[in-house]
Every structure is written in C-alpha cells, then in structure tokens.
N, C-alpha and C. Protein backbone atom coordinates (compact mmCIF):
# COMPACT_ATOMS: atom_id res chain seq x y z
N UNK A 1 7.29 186.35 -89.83
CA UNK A 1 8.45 185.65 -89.33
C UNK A 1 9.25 185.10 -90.51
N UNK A 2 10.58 185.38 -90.49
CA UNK A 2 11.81 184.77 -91.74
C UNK A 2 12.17 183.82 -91.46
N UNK A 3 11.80 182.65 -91.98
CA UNK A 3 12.59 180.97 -92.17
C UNK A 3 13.76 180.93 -92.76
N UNK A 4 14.58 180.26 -91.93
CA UNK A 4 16.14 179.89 -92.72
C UNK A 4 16.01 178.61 -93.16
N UNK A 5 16.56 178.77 -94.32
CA UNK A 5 16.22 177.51 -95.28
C UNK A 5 17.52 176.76 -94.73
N UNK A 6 16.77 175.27 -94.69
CA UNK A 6 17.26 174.00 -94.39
C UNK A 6 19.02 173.93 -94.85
N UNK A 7 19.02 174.76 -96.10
CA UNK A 7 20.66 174.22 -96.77
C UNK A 7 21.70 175.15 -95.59
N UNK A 8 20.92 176.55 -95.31
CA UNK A 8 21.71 176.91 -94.69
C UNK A 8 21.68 176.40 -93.34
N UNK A 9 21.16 176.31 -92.83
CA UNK A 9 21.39 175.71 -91.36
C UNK A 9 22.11 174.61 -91.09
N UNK A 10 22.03 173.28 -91.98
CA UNK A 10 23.18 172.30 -92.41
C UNK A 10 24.75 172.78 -92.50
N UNK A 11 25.18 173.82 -93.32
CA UNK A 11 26.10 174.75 -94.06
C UNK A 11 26.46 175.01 -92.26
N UNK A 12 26.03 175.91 -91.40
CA UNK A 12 26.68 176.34 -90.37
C UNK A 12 26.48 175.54 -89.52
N UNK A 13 25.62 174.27 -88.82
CA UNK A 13 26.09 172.89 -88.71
C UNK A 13 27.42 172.36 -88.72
N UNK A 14 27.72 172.32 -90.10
CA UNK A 14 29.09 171.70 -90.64
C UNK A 14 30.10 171.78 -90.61
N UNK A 15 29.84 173.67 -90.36
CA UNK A 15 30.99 174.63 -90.13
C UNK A 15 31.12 174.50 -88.59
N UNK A 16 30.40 174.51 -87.42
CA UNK A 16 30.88 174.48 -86.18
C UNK A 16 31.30 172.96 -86.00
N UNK A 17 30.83 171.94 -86.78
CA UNK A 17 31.30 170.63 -86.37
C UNK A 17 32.95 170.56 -86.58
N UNK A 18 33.20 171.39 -87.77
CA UNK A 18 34.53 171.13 -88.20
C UNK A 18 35.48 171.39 -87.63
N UNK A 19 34.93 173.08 -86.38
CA UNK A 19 35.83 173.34 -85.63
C UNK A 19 35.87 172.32 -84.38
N UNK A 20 35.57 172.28 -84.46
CA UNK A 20 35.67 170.62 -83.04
C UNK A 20 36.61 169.61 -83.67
N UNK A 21 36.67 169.26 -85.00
CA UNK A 21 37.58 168.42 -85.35
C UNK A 21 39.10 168.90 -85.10
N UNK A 22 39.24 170.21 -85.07
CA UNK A 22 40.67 170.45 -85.06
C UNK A 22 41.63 169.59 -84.34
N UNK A 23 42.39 169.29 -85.15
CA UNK A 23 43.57 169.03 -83.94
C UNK A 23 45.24 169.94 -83.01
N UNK A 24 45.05 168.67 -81.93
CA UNK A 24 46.46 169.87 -81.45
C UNK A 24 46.93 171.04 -82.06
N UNK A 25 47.59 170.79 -83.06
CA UNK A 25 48.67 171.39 -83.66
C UNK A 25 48.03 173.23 -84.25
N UNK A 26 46.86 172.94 -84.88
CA UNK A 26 45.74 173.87 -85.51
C UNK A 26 45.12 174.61 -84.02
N UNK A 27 44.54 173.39 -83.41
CA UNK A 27 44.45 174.76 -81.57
C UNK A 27 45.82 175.70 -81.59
N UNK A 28 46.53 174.88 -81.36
CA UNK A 28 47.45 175.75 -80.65
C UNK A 28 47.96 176.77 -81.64
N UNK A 29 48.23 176.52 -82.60
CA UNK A 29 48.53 177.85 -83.52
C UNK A 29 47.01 179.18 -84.02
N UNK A 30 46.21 178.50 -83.62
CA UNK A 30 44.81 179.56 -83.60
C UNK A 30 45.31 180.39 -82.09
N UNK A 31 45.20 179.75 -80.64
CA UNK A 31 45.28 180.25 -79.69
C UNK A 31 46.76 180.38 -79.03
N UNK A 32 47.78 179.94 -79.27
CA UNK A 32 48.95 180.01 -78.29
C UNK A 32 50.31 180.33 -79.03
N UNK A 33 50.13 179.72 -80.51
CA UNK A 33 51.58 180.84 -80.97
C UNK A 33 51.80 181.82 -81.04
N UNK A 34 51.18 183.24 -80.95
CA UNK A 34 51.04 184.27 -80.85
C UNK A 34 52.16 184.09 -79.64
N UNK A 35 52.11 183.45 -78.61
CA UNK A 35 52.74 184.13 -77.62
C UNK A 35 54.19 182.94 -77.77
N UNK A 36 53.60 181.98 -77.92
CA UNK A 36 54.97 180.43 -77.52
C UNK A 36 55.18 180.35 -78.75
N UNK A 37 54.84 181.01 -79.83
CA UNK A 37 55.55 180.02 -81.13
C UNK A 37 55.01 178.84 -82.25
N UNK A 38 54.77 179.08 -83.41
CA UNK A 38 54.30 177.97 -83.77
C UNK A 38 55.07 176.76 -83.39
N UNK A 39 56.00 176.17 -82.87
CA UNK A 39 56.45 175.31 -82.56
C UNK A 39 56.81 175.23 -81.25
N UNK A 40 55.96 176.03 -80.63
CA UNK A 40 56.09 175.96 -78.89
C UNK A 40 57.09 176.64 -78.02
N UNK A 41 58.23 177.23 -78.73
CA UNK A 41 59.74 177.26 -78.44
C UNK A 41 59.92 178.99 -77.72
N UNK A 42 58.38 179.11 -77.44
CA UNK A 42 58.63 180.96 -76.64
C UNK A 42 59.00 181.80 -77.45
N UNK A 43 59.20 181.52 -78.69
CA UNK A 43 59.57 182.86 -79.62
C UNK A 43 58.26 183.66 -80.58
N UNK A 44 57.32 183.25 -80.48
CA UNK A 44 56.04 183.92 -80.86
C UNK A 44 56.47 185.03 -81.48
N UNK A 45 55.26 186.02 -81.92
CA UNK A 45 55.81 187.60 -82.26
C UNK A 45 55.47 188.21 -81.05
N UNK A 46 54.69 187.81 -79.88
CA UNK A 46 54.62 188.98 -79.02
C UNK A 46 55.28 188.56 -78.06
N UNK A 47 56.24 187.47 -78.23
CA UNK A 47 56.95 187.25 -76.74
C UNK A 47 57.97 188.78 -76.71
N UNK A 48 58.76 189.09 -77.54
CA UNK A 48 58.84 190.20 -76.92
C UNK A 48 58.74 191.47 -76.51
N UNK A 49 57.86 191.82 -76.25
CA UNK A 49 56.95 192.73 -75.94
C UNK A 49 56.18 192.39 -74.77
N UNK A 50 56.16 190.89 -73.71
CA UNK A 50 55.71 190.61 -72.58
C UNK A 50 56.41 190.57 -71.68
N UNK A 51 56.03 191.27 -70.22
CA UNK A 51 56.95 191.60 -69.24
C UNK A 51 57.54 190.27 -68.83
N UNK A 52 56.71 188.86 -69.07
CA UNK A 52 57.62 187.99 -68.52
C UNK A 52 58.05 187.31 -69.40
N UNK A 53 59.05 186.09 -69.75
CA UNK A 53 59.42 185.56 -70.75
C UNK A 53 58.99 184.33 -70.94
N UNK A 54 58.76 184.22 -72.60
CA UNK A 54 57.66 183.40 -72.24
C UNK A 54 58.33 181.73 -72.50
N UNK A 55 57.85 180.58 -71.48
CA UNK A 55 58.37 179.43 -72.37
C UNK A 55 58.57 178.54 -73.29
N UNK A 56 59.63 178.10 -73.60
CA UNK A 56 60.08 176.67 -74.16
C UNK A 56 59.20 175.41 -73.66
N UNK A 57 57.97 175.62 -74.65
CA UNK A 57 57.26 174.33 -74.01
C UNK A 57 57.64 172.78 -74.71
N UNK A 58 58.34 172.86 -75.09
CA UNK A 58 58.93 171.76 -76.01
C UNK A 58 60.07 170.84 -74.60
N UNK A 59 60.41 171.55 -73.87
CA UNK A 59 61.60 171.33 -72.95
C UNK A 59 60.76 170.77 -71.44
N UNK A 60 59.69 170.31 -71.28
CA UNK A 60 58.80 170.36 -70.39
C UNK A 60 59.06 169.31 -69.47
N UNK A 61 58.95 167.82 -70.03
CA UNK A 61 59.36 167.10 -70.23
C UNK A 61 61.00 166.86 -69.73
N UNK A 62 61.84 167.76 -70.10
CA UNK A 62 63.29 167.48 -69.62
C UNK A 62 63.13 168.29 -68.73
N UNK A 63 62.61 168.92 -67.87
CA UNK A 63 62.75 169.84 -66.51
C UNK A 63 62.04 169.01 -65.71
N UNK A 64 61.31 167.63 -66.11
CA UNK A 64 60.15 167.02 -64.80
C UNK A 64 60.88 165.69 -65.07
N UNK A 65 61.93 165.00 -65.29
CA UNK A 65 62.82 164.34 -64.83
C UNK A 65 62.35 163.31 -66.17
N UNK A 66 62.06 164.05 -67.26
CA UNK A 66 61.64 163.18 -68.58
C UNK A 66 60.30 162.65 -69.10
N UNK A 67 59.02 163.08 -67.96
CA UNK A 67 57.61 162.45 -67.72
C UNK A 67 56.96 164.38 -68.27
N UNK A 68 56.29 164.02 -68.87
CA UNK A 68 55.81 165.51 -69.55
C UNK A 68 54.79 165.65 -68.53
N UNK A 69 54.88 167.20 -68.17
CA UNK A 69 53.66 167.18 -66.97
C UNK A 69 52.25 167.48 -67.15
N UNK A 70 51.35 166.56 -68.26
CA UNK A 70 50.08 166.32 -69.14
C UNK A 70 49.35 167.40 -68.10
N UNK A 71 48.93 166.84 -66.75
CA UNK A 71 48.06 167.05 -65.94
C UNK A 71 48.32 168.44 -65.71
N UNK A 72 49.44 168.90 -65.39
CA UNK A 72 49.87 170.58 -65.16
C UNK A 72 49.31 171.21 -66.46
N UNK A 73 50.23 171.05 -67.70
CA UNK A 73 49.77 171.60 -68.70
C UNK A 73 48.39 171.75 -68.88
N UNK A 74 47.20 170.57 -68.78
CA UNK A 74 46.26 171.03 -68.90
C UNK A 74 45.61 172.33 -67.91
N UNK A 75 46.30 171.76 -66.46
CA UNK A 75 45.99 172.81 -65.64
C UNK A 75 45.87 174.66 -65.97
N UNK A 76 47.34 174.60 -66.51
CA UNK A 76 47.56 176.35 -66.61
C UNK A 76 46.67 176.22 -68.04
N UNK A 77 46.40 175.43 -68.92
CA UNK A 77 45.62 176.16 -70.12
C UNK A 77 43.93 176.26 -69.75
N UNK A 78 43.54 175.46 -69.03
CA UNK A 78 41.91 175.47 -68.97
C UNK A 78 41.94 176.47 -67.23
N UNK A 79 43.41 176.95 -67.04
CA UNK A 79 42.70 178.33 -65.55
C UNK A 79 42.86 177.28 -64.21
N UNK A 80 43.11 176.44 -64.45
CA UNK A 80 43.36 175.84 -62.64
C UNK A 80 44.47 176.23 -62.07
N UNK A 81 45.22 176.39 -62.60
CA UNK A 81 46.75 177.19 -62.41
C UNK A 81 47.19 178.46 -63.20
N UNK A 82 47.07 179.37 -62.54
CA UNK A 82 47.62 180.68 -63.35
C UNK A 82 48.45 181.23 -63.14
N UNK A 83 49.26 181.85 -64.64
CA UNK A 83 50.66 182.13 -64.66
C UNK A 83 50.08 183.17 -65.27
N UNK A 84 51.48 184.26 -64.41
CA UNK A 84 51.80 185.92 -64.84
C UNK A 84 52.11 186.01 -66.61
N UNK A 85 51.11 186.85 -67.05
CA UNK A 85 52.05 187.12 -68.49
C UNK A 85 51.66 188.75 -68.73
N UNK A 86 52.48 189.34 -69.00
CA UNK A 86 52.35 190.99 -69.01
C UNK A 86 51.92 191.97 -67.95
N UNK A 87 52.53 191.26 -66.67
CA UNK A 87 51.93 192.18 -65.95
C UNK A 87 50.23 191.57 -65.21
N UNK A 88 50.15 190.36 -65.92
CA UNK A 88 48.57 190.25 -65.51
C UNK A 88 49.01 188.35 -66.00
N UNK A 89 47.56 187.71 -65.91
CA UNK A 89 47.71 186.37 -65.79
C UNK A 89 47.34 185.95 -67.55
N UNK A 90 48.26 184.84 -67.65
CA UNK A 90 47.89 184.12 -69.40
C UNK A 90 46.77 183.78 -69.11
N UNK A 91 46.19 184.15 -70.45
CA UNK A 91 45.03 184.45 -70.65
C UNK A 91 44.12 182.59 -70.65
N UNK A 92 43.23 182.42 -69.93
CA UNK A 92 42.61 181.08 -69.73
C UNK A 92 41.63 180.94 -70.88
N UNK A 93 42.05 179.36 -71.71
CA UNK A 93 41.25 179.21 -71.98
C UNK A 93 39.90 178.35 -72.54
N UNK A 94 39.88 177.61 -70.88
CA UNK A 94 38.98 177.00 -70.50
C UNK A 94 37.61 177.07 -71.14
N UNK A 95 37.21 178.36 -71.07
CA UNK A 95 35.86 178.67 -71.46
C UNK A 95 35.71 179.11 -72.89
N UNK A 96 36.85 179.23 -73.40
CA UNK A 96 36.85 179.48 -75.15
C UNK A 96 37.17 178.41 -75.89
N UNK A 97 38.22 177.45 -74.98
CA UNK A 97 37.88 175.93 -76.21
C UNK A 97 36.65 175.00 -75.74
N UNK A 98 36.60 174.13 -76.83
CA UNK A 98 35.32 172.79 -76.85
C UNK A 98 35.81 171.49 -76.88
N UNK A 99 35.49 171.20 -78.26
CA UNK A 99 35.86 169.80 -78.54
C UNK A 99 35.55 168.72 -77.53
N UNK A 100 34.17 169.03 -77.21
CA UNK A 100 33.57 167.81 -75.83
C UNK A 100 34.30 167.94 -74.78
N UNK A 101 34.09 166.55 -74.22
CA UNK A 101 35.02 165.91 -73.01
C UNK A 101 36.25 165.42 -73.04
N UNK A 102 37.18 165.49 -72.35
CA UNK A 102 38.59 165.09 -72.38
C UNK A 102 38.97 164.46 -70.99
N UNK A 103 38.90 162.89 -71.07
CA UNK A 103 39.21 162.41 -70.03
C UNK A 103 40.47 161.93 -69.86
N UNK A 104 41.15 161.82 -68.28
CA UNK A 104 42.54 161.33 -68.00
C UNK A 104 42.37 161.12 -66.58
N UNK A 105 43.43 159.54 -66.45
CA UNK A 105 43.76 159.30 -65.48
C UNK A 105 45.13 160.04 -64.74
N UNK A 106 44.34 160.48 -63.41
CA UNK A 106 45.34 160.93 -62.61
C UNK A 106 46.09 160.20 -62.07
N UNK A 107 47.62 161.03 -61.42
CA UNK A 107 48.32 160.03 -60.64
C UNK A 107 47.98 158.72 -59.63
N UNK A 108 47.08 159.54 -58.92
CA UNK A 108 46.59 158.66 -58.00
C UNK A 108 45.32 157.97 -58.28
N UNK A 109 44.99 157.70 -59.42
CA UNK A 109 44.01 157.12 -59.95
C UNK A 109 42.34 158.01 -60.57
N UNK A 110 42.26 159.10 -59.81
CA UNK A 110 41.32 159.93 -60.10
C UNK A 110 40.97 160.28 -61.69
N UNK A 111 39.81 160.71 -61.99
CA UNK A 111 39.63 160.92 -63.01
C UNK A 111 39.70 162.72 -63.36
N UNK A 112 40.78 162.81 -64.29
CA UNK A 112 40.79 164.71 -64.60
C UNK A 112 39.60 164.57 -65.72
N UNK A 113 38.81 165.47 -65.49
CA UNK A 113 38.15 165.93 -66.81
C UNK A 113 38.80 167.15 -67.07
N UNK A 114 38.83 167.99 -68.54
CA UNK A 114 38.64 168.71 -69.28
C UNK A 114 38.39 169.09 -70.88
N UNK A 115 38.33 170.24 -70.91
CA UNK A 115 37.68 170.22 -72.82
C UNK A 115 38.76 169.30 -73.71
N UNK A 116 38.07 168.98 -74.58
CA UNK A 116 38.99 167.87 -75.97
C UNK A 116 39.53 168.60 -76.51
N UNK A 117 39.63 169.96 -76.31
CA UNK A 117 40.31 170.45 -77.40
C UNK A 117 41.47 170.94 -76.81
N UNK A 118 41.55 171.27 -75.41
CA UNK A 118 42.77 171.16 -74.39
C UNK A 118 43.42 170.01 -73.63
N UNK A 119 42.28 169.13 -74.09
CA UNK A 119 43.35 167.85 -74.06
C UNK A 119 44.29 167.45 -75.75
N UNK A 120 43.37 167.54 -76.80
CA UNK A 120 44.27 167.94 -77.72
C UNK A 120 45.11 168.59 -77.80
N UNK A 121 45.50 169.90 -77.34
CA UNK A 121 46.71 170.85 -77.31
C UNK A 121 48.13 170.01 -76.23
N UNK A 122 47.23 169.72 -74.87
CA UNK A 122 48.46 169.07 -74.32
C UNK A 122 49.11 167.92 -75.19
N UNK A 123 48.08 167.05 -75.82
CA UNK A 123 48.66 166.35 -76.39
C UNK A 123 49.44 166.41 -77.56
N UNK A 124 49.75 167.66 -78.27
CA UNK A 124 50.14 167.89 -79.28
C UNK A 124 51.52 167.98 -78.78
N UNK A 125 51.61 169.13 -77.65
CA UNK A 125 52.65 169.42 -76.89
C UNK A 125 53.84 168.10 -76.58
N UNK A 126 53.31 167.69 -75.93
CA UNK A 126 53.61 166.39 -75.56
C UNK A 126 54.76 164.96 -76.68
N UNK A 127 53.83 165.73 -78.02
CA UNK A 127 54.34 164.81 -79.05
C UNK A 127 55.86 166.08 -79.56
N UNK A 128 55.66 166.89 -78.65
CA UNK A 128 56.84 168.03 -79.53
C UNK A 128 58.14 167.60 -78.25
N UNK A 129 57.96 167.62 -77.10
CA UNK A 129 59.17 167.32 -76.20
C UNK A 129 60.84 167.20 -76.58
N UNK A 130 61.39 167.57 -76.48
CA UNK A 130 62.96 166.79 -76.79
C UNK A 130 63.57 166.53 -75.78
C-alpha cells in the first residue's frame, strides 16, 4: 500500500479551501461570463451564437421597480427556476458551486437556504446594478 505524505495532503487541503474563498466577482467570471459578460452586461463571447439573447444583469434592479430580485437570482442560478438558453435550459449550477451555506431572509420572513458561493455571485451582481 502507497502513503501520501503529510506535505502533500495539506498542499491539496489548501488548494480546495482556497476555492471556497472565492468571491462574487471570480465565481462569476469562472462560471457565467462566458455567456453574460465579465461585467454582467450579456455580451460574453458566446452570447452570440445562443438562440436566445442573453441578459443585462446589471439592469435587474431597474426592471423590479429598483429592489434587485436577490431571491430570483439565486433561484435561476442554483435550478429552482429555469431559463431557455440555446435551445435548451441555462445550465444550473446548484450542484457545481460550494462555498457552504448561504442564508437569507425571505419576503415573508422564511428562511432561503443556498450554496455561499451563489449567494456570493448574487451578491456580487447586486453590487453591479445601475
């Protein structure tokens, strides 16, 4: 039987802890500019080339009467709500981010859970609005 020495197991330890540290800004350009843009704004490189067009998430906020819609957004990124993109649904991804627990109060007082690292992304979002 082959033992992995202690330094390395620390070493990739360190390395998955770090990806949990990411923030907003680093999620979303690993997973979602490709399609929205490093700056959220739907111009990605593959927006065009997708049958539907993709949005201006920066503008979110001014279409919901100025209140950014946290709870939606998290919705369509962790799969509770799915939206058409190419012919088929944006891709969820609930089960591919981490970053622990991500708690929020709902409208009506309830508690939303989801991953920290999609509550990080909404929240990144959120700080981009105009």
């Amino acid at each position: 039987m082959r033992t992995i020495p202690v330094s390395v197991l620390m070493l990739a330890l360190a390395s998955m802890a770090h990806g949990a540290d990411l923030g907003g800004q680093q999620l979303f350009e690993q997973h979602c500019a490709t399609c929205h843009g490093a700056l959220a704004r739907g111009d990605g490189p593959m927006a065009e080339i997708l049958s539907v067009p993709v949005p201006d998430l920066t503008v979110l906020a001014a279409g919901n009467d100025g209140i950014f819609p946290i709870l939606g957004v998290i919705a369509v990124i962790d799969g509770r709500t799915r939206l058409q993109g190419h012919g088929g649904p944006m891709p969820i991804f609930g089960p591919i981010l981490g970053g622990g627990s991500g708690v929020l109060d709902g409208p009506d007082g309830s508690i939303v859970q989801t991953r920290g690292d999609i509550l990080a992304i909404a929240r990144w979002l959120e700080s981009l609005q105009r």
